[in-house]
N, C-alpha and C. Protein backbone atom coordinates (compact mmCIF):
# COMPACT_ATOMS: atom_id res chain seq x y z
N UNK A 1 17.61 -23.53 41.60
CA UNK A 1 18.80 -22.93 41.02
C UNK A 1 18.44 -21.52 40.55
N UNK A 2 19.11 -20.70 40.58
CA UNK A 2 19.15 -19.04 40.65
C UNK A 2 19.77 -18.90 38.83
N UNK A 3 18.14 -18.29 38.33
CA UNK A 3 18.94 -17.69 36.83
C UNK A 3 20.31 -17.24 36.21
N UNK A 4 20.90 -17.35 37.55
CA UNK A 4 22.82 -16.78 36.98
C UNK A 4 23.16 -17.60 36.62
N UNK A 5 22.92 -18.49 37.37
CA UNK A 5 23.76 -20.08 37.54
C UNK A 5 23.22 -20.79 36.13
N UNK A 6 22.56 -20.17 35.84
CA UNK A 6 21.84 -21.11 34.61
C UNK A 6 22.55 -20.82 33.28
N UNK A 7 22.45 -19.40 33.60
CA UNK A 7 23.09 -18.46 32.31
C UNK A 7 24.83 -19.12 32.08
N UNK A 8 24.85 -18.83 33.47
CA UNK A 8 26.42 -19.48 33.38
C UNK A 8 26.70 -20.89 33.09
N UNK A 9 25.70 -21.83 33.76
CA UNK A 9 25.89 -22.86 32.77
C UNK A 9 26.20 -23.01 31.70
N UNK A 10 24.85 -22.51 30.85
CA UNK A 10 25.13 -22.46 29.71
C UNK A 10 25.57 -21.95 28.89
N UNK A 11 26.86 -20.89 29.22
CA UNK A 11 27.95 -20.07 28.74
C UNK A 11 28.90 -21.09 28.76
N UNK A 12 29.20 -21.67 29.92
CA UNK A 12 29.95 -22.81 29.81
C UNK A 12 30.31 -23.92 28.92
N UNK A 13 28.58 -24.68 28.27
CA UNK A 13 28.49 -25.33 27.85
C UNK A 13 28.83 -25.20 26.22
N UNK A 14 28.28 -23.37 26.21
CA UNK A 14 28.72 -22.91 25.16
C UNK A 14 29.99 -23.31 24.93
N UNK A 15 30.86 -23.21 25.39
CA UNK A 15 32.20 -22.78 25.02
C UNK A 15 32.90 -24.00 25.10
N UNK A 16 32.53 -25.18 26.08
CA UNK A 16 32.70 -26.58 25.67
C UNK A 16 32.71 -26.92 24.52
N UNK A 17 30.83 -26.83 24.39
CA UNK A 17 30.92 -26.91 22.35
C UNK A 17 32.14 -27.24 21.23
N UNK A 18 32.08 -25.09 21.31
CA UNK A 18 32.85 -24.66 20.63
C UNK A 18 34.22 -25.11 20.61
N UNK A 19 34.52 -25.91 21.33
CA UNK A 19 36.24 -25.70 22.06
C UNK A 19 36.39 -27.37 20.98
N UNK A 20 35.54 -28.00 21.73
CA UNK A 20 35.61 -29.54 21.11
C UNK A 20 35.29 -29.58 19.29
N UNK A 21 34.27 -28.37 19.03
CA UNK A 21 34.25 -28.34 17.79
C UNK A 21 35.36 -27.94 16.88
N UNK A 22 36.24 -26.95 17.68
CA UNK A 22 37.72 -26.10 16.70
C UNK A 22 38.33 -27.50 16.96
N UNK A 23 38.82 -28.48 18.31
CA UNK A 23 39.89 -29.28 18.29
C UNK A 23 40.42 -29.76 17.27
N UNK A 24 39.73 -30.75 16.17
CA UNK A 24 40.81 -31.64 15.08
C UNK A 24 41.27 -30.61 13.99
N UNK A 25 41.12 -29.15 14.23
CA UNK A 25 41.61 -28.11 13.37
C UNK A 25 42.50 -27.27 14.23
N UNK A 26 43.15 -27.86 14.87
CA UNK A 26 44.30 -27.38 15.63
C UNK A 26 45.53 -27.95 15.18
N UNK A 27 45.67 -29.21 14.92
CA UNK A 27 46.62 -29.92 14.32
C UNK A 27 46.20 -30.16 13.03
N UNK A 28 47.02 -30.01 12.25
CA UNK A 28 47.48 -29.95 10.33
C UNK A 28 47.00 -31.12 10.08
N UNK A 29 45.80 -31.08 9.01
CA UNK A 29 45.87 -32.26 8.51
C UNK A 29 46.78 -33.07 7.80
N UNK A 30 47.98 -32.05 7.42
CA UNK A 30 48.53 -32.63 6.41
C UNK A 30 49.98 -33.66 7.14
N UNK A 31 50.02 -33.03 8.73
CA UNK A 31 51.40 -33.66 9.90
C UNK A 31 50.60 -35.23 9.74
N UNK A 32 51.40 -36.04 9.77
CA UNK A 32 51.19 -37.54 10.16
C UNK A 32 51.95 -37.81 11.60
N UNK A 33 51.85 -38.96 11.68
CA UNK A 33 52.36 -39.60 13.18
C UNK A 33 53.90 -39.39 13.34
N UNK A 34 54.34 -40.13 11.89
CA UNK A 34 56.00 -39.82 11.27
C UNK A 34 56.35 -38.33 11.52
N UNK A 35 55.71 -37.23 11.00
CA UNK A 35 56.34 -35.82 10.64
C UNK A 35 56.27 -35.66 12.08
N UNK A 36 55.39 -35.58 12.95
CA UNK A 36 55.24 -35.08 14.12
C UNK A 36 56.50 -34.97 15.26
N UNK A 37 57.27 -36.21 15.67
CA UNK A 37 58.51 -35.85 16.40
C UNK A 37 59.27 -34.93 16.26
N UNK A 38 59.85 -34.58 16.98
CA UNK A 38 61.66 -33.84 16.28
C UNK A 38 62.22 -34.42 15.93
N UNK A 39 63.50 -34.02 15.29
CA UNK A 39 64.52 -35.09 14.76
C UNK A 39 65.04 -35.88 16.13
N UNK A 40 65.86 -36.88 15.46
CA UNK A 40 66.03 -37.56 16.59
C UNK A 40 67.25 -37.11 17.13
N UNK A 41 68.12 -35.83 16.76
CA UNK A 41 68.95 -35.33 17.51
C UNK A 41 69.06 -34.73 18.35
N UNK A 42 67.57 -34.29 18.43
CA UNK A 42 67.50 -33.10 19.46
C UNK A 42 66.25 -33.55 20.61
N UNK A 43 66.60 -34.91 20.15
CA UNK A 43 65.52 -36.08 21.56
C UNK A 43 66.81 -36.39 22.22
N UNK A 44 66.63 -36.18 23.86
CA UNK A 44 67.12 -37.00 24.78
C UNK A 44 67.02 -38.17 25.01
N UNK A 45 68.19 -39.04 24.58
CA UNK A 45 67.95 -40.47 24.63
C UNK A 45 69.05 -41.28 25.38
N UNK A 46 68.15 -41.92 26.66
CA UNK A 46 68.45 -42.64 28.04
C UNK A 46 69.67 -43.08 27.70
């Protein structure tokens, strides 16, 4: 394997990391399962 490919790997892997590390701070700790929908008026319902 050719030193680019390596580098780039592990730029990659970098940023995997990072990506999985920000995730459960993307969504509010404070939204629950309840707050999360829309109201139910503005759900299309069958």
């Amino acid at each position: 394997m050719s030193p680019f490919l390596g580098c780039v790997g592990l730029f990659l892997l970098y940023y995997l990391g990072l990506a999985i590390s920000i995730f459960p701070y993307l969504v509010p700790p404070s939204m629950t399962v309840v707050d999360a929908p829309a109201v139910p008026a503005s759900q299309a319902s069958p």
